[in-house]
C-alpha atoms as a PDB file:
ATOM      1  CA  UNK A   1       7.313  22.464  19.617  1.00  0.00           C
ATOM      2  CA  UNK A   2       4.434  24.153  17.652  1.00  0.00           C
ATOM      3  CA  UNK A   3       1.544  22.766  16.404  1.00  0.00           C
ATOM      4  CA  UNK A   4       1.260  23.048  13.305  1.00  0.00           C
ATOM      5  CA  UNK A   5      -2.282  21.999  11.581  1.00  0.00           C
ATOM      6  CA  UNK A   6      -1.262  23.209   7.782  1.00  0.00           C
ATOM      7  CA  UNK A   7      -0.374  19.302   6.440  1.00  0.00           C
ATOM      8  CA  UNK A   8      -3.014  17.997   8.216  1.00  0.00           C
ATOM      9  CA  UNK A   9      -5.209  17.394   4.740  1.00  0.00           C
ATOM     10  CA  UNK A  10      -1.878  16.132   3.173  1.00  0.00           C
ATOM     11  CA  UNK A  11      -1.342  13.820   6.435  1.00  0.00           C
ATOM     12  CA  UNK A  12      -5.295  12.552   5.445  1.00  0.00           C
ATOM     13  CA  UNK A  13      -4.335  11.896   2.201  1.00  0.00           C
ATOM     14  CA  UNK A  14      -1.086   9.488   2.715  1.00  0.00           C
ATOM     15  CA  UNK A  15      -3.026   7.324   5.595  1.00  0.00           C
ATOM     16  CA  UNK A  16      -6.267   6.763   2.627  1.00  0.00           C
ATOM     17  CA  UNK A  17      -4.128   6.377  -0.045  1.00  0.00           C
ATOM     18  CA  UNK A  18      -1.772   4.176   1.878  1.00  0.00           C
ATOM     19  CA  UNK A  19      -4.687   2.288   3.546  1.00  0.00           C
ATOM     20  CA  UNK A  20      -6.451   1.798  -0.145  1.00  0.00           C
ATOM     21  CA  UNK A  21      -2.155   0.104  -1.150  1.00  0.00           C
ATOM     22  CA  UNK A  22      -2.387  -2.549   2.045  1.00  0.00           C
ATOM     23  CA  UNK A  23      -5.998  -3.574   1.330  1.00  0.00           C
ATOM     24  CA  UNK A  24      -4.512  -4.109  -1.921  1.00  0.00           C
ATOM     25  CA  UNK A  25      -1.706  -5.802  -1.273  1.00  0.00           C
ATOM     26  CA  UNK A  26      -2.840  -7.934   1.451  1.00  0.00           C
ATOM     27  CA  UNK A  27      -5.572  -8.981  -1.653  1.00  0.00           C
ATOM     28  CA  UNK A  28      -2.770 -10.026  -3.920  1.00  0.00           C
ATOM     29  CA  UNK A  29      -0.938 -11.969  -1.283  1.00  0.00           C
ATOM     30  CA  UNK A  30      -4.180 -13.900  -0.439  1.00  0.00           C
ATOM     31  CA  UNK A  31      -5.291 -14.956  -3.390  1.00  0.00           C
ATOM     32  CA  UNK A  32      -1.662 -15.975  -4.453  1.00  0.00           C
ATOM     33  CA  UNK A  33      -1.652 -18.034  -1.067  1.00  0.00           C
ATOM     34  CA  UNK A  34      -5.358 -19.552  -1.600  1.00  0.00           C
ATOM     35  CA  UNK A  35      -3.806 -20.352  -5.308  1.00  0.00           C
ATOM     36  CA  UNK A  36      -0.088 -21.690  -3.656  1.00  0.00           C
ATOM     37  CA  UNK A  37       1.131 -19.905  -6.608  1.00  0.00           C
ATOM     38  CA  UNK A  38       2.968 -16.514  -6.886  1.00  0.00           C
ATOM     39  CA  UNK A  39       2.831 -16.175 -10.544  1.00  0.00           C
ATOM     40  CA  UNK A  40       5.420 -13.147 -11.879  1.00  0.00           C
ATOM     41  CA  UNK A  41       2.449 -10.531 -12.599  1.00  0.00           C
ATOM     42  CA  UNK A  42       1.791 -11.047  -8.420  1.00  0.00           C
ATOM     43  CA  UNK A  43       5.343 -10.502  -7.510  1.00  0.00           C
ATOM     44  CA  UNK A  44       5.712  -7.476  -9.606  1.00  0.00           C
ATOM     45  CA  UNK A  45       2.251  -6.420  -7.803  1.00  0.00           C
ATOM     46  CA  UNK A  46       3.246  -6.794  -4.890  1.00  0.00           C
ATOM     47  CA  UNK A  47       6.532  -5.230  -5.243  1.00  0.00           C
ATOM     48  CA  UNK A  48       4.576  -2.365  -7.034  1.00  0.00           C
ATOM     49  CA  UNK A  49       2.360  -1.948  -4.214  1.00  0.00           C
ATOM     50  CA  UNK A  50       5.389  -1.604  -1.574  1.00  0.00           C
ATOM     51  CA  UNK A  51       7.461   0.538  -3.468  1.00  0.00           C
ATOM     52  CA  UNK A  52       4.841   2.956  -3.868  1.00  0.00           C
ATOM     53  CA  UNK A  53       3.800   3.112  -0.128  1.00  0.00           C
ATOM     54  CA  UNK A  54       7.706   3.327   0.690  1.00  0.00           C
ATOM     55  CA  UNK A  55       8.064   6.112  -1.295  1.00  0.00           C
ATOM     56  CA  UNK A  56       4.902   7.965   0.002  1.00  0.00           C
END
């Protein structure tokens, strides 16, 4: 096996962007908790959120 350094910016990207989606999402789920209500604008948030870092 090679190493190979050429997606290494790429690789920097995904774990910021993906770390910037779970601060967000663990936000949403808070303040729905602190609330005790998961209104349908949170739920699509949060399903938002975790389909976009699946398909990263």
């Amino acid at each position: 096996m090679t190493d190979n350094y050429a997606n290494e910016p790429m690789m920097e990207m995904f774990l910021f962007e993906t770390s910037q989606l779970i601060e967000q999402l663990e936000q949403q789920i808070l303040s729905s908790e602190k609330s005790n209500n998961y209104t349908e604008d949170a739920i699509n948030e949060i399903f938002r959120i975790m389909h976009t870092i699946k398909g990263s």
